[in-house]
N, C-alpha and C. Protein backbone atom coordinates (compact mmCIF):
# COMPACT_ATOMS: atom_id res chain seq x y z
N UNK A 1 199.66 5.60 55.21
CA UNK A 1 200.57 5.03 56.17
C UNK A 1 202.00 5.24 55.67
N UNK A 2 202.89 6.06 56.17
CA UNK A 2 204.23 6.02 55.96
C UNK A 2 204.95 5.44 56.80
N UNK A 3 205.65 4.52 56.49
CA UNK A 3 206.52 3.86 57.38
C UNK A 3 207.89 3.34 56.94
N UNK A 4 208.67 3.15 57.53
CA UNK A 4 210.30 2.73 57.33
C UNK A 4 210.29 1.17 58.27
N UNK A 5 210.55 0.62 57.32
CA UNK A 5 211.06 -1.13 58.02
C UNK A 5 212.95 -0.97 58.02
N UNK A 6 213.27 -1.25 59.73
CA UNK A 6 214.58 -1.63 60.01
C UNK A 6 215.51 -2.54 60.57
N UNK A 7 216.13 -2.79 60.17
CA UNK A 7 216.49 -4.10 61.14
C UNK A 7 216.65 -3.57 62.53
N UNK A 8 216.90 -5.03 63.65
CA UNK A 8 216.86 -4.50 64.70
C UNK A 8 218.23 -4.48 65.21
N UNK A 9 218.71 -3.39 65.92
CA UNK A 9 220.29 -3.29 66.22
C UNK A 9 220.12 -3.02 67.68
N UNK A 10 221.13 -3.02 68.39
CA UNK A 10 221.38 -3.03 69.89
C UNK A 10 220.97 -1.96 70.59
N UNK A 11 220.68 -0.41 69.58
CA UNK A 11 221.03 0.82 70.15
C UNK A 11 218.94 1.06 69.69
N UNK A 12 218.25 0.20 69.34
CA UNK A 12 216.66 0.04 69.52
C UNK A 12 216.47 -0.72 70.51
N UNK A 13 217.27 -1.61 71.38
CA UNK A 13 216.27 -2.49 72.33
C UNK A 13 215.64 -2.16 73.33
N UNK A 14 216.39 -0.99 74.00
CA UNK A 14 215.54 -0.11 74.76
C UNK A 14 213.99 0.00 74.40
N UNK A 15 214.30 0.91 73.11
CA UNK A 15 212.40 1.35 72.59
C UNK A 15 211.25 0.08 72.40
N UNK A 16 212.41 -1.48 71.86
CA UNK A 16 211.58 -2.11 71.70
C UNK A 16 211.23 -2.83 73.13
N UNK A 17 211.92 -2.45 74.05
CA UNK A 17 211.72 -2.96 75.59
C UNK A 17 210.45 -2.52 76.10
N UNK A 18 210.28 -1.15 76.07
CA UNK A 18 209.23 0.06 76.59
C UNK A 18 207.74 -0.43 75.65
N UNK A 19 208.05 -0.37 74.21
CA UNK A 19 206.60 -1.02 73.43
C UNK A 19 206.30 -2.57 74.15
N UNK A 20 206.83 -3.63 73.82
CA UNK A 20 206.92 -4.81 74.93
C UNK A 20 206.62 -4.64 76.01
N UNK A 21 207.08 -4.15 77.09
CA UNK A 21 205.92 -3.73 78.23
C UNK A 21 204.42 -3.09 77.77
N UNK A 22 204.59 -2.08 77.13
CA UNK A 22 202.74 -2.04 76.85
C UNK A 22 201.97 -2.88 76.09
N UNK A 23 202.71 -3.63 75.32
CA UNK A 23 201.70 -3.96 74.42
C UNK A 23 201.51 -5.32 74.99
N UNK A 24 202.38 -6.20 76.17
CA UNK A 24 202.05 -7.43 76.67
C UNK A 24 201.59 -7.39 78.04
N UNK A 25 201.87 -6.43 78.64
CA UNK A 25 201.05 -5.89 79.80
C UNK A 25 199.56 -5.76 80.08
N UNK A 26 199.18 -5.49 78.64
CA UNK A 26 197.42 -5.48 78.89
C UNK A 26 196.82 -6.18 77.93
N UNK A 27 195.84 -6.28 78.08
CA UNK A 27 194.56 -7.52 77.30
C UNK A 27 195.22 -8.03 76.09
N UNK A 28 195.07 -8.91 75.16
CA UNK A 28 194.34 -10.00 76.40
C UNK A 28 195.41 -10.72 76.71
N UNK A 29 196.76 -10.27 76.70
CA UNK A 29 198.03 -10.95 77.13
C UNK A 29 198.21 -10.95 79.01
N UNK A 30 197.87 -9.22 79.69
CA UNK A 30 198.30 -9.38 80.88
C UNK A 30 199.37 -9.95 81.36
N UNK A 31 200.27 -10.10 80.79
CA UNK A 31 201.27 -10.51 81.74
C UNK A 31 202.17 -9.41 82.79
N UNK A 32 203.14 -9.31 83.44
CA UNK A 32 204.01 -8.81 84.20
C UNK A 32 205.26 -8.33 84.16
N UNK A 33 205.23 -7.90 82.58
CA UNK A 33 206.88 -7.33 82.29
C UNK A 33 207.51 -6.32 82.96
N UNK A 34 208.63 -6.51 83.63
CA UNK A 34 209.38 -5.56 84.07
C UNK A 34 210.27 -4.98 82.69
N UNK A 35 210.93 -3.34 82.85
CA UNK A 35 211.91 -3.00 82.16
C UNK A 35 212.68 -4.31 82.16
N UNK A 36 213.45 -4.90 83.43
CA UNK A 36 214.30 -5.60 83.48
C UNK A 36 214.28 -6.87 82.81
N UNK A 37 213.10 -7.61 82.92
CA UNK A 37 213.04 -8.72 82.39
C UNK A 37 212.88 -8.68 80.85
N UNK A 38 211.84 -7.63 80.28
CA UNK A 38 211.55 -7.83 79.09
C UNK A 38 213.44 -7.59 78.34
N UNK A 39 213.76 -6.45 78.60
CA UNK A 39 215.19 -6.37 78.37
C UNK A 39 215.98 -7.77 78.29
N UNK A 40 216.17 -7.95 79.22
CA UNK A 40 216.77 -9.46 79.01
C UNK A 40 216.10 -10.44 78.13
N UNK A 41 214.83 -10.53 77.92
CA UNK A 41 214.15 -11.41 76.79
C UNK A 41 214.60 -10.93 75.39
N UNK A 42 214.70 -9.64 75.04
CA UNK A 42 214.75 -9.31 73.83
C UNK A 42 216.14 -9.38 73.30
N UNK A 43 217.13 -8.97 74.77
CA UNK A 43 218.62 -8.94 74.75
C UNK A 43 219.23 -10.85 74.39
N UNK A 44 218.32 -11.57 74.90
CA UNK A 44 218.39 -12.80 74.68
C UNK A 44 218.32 -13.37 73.33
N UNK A 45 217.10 -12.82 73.08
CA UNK A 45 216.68 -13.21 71.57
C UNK A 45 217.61 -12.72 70.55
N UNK A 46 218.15 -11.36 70.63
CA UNK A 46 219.30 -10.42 69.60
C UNK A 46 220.16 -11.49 69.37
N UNK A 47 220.61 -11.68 71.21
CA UNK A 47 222.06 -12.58 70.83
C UNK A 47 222.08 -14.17 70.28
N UNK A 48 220.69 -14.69 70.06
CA UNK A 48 220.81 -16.10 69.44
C UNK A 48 221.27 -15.84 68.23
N UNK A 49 222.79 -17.06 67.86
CA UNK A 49 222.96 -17.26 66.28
C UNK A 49 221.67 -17.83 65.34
N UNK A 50 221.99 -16.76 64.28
CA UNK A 50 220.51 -16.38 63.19
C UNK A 50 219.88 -15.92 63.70
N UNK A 51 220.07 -14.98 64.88
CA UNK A 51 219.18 -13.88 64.88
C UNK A 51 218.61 -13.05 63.88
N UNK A 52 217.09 -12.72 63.56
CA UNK A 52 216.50 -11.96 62.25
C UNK A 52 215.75 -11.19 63.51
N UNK A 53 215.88 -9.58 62.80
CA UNK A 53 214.63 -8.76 63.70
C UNK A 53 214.86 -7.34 63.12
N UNK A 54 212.92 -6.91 62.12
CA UNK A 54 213.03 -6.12 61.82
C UNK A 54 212.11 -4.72 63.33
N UNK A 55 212.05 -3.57 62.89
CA UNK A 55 211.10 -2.49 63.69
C UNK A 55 211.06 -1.70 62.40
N UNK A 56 209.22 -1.48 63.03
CA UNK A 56 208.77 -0.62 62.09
C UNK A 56 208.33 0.80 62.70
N UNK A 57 208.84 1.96 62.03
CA UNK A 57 208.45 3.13 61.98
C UNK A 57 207.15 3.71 61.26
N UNK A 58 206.76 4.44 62.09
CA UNK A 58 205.75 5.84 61.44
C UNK A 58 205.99 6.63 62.05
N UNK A 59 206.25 7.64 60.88
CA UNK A 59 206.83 9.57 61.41
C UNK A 59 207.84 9.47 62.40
N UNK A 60 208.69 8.60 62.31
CA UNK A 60 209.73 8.58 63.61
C UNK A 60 209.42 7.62 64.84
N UNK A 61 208.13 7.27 65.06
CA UNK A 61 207.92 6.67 66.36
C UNK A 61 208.19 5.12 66.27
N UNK A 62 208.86 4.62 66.65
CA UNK A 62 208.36 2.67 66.72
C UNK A 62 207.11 2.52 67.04
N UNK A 63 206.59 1.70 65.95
CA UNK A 63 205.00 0.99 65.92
C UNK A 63 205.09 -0.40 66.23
N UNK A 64 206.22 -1.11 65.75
CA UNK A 64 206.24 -2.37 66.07
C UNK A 64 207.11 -3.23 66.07
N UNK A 65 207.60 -4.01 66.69
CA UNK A 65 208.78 -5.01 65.48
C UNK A 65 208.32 -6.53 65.98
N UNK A 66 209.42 -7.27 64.66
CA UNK A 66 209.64 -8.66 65.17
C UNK A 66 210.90 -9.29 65.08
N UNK A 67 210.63 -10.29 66.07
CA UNK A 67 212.10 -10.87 65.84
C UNK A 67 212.16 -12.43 66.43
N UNK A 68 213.04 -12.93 65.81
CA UNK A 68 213.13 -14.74 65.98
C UNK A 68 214.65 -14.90 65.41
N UNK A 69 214.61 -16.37 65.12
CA UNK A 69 216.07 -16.47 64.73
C UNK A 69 216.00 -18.13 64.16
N UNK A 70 216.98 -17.78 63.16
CA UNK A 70 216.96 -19.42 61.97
C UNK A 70 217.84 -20.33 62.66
N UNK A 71 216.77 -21.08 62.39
CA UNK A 71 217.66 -22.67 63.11
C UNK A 71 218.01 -24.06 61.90
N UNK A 72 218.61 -24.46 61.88
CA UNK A 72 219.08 -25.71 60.33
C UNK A 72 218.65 -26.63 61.17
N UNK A 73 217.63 -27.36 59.78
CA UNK A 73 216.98 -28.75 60.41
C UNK A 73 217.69 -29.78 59.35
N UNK A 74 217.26 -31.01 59.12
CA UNK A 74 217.87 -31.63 58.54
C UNK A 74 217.65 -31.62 56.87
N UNK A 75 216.50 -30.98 56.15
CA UNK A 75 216.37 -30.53 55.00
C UNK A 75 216.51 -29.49 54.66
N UNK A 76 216.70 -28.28 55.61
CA UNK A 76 216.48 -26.46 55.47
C UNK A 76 216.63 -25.77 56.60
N UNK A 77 216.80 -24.51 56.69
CA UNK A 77 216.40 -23.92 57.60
C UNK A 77 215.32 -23.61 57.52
N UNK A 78 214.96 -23.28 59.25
CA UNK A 78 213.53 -22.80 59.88
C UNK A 78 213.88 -21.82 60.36
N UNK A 79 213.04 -21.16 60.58
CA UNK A 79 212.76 -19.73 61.42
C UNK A 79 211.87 -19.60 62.66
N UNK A 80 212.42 -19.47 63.98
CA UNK A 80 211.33 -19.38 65.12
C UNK A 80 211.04 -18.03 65.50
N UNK A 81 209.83 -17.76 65.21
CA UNK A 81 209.31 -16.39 65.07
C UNK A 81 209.27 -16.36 66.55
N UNK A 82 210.04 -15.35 67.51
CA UNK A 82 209.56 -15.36 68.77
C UNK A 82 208.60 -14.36 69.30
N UNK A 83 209.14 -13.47 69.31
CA UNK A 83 208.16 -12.05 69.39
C UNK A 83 207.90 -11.13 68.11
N UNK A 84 206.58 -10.70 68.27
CA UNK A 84 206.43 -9.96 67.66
C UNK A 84 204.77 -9.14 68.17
N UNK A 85 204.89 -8.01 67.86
CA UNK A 85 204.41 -6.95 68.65
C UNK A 85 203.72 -5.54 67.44
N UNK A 86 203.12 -5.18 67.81
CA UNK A 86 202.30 -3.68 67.35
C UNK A 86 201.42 -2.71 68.21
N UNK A 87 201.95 -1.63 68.07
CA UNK A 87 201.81 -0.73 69.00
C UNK A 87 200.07 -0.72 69.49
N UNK A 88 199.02 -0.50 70.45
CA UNK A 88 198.05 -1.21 70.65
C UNK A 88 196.99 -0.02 69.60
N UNK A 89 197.43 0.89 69.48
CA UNK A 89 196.47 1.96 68.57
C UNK A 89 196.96 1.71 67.53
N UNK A 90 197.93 1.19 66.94
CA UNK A 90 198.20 1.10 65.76
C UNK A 90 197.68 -0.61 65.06
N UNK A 91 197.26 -1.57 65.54
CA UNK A 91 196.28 -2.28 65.52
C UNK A 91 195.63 -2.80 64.92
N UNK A 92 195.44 -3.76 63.21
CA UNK A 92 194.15 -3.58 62.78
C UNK A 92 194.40 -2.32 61.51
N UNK A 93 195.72 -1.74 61.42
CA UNK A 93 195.69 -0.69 60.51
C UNK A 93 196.73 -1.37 59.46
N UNK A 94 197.14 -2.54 59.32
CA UNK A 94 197.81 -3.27 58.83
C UNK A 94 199.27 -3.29 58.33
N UNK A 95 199.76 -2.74 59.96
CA UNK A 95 201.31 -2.56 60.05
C UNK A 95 201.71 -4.06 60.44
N UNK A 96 201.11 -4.73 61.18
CA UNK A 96 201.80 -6.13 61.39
C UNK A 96 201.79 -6.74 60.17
N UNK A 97 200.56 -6.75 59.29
CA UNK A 97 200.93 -7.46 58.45
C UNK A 97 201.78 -6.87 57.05
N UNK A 98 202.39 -5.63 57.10
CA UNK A 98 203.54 -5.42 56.20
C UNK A 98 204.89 -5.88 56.75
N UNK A 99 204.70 -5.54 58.30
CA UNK A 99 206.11 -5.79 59.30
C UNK A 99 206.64 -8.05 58.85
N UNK A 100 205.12 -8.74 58.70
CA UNK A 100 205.39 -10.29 58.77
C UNK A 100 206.02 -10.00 57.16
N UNK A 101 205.19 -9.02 56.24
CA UNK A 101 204.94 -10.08 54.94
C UNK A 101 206.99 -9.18 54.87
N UNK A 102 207.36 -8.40 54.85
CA UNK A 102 208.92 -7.77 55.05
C UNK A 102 209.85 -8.46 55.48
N UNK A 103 209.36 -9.71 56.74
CA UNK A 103 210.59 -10.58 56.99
C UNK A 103 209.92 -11.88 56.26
N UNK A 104 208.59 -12.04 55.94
CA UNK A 104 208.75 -13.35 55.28
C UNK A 104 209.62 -13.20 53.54
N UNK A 105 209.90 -12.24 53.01
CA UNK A 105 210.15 -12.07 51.91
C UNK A 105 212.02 -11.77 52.03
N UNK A 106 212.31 -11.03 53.26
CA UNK A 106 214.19 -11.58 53.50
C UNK A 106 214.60 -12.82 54.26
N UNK A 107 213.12 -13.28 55.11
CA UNK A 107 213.84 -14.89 54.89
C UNK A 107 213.80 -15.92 53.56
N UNK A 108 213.14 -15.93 52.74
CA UNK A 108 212.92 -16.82 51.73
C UNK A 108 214.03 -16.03 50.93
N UNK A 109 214.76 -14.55 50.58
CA UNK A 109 215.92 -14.18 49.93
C UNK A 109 217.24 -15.27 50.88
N UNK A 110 216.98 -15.13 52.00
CA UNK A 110 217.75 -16.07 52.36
C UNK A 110 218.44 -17.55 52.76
N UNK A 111 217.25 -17.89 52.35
CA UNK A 111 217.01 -19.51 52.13
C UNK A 111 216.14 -20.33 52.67
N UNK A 112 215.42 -19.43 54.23
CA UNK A 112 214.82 -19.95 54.70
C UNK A 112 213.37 -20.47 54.47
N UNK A 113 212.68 -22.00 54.81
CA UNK A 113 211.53 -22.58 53.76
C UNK A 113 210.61 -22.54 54.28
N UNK A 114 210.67 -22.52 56.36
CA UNK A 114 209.55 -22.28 56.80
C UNK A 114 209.34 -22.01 58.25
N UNK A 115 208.43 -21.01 58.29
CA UNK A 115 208.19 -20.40 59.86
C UNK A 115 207.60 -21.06 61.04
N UNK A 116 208.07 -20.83 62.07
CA UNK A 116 207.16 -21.84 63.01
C UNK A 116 207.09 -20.50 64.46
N UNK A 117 206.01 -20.48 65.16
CA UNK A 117 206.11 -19.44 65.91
C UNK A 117 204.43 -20.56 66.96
N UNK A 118 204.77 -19.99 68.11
CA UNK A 118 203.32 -20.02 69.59
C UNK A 118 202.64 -18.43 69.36
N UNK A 119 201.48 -18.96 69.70
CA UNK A 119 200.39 -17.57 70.49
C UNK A 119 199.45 -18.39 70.62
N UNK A 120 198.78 -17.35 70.97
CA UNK A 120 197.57 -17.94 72.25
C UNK A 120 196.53 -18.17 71.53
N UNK A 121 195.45 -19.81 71.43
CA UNK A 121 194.16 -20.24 70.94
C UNK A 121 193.59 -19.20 70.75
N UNK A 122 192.73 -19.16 69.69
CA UNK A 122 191.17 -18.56 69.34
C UNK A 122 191.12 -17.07 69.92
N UNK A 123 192.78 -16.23 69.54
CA UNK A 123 192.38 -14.70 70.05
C UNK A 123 192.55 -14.22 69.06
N UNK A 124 193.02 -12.60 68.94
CA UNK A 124 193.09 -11.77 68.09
C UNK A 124 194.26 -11.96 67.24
N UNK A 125 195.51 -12.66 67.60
CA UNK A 125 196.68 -12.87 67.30
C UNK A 125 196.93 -14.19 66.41
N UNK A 126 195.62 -15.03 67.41
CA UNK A 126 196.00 -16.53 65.86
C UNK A 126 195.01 -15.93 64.87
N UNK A 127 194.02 -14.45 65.18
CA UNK A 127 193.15 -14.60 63.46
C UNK A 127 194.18 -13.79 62.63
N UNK A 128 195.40 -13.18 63.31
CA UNK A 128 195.92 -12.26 62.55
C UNK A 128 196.66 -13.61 61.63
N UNK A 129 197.81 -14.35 62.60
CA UNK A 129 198.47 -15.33 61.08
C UNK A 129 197.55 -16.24 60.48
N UNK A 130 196.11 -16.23 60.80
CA UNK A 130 195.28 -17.11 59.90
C UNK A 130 195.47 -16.30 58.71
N UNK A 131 194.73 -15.03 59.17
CA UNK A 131 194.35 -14.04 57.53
C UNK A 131 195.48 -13.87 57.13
N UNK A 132 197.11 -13.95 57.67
CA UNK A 132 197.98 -13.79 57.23
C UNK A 132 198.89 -15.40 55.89
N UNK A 133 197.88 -16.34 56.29
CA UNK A 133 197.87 -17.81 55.81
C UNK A 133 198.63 -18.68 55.90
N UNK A 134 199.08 -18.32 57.65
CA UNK A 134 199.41 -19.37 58.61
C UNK A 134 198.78 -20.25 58.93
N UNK A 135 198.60 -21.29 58.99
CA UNK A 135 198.22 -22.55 59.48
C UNK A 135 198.32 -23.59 60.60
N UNK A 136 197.61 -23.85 61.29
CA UNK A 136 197.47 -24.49 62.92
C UNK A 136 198.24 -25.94 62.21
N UNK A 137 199.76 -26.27 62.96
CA UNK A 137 200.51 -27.41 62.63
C UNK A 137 199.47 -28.59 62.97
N UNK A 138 199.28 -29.27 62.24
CA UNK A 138 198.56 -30.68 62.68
C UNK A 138 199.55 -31.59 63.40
N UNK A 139 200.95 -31.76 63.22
CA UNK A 139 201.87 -32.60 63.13
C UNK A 139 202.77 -32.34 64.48
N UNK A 140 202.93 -31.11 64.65
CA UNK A 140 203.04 -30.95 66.40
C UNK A 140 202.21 -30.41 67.14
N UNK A 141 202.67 -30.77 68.85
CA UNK A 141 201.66 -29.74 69.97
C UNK A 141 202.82 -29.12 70.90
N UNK A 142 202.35 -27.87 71.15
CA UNK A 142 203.56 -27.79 72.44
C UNK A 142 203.12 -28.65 73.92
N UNK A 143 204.10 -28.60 74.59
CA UNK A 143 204.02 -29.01 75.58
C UNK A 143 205.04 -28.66 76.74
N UNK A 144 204.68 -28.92 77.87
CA UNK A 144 205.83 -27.79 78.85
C UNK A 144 205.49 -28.74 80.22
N UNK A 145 206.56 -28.36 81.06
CA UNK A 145 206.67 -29.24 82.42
C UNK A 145 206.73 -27.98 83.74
N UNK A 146 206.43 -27.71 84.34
CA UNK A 146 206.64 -26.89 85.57
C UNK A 146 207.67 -27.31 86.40
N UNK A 147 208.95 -26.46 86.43
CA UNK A 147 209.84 -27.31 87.53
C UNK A 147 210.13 -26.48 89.06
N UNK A 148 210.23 -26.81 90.02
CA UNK A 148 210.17 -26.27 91.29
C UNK A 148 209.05 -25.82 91.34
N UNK A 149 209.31 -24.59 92.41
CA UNK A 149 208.76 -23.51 93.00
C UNK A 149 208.42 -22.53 92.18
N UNK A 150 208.85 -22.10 91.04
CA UNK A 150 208.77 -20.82 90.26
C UNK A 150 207.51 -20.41 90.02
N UNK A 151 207.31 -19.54 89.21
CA UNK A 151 205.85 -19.17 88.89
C UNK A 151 205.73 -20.25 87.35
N UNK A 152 204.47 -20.45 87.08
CA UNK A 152 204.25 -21.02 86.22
C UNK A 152 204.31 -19.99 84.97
């Protein structure tokens, strides 16, 4: 596996727009990303203060990236892992988990003490941060409200 870890800069969000549509578009995510929207999600995420977001290469191509952004709590900063993504053939070949263990090792250079990130119950994605030795928070749950008309 040869690969290059980079941070993420303005003049990648495109590529990481186009991987984001495929890789959340089908199983077992399915959702409905437009160019437009995912763009704006990722363009969103860049611009939060403490923005962190690396992409990973092989032979030139983007395989994957992630990205979140540090927030100060009242003992430390945290880190909210928002997205993060791997190309769907690349999979299982253990680029996500060099892409996590790469930003867990420049957030802790940078002070940060601990990660907090959502995905979806009992799929392929919570066994990845299990084996990765993430842990299901006992101490919170999410929770969410539907407002109007919108789509849920």
């Amino acid at each position: 596996m040869t690969q290059e870890i980079r941070a993420i800069t303005e003049d990648v969000l495109n590529a990481c727009t186009d991987l984001y549509i495929e890789v959340f578009n089908q199983e077992p995510w399915n959702d409905s990303w437009t160019e437009d929207t995912a763009l704006k999600r990722l363009r969103h995420i860049s611009l939060t203060p403490g923005f962190v977001g690396f992409s990973l290469y092989e032979k030139g191509e983007l395989a994957g990236f992630v990205a979140g952004y540090r927030e100060q709590w009242f003992d430390s900063e945290h880190f909210d892992l928002v997205e993060f993504c791997i190309r769907t053939g690349r999979q299982g070949n253990g680029y996500g988990s060099a892409l996590l263990h790469h930003l867990e090792q420049h957030l802790s250079h940078i002070g940060v003490s601990r990660i907090y990130l959502l995905t979806m119950r009992a799929g392929q994605a919570e066994a990845f941060y299990k084996k990765n030795n993430y842990d299901v928070n006992g101490h919170m749950v999410m929770m969410g409200k539907k407002l109007g008309a919108g789509k849920s």
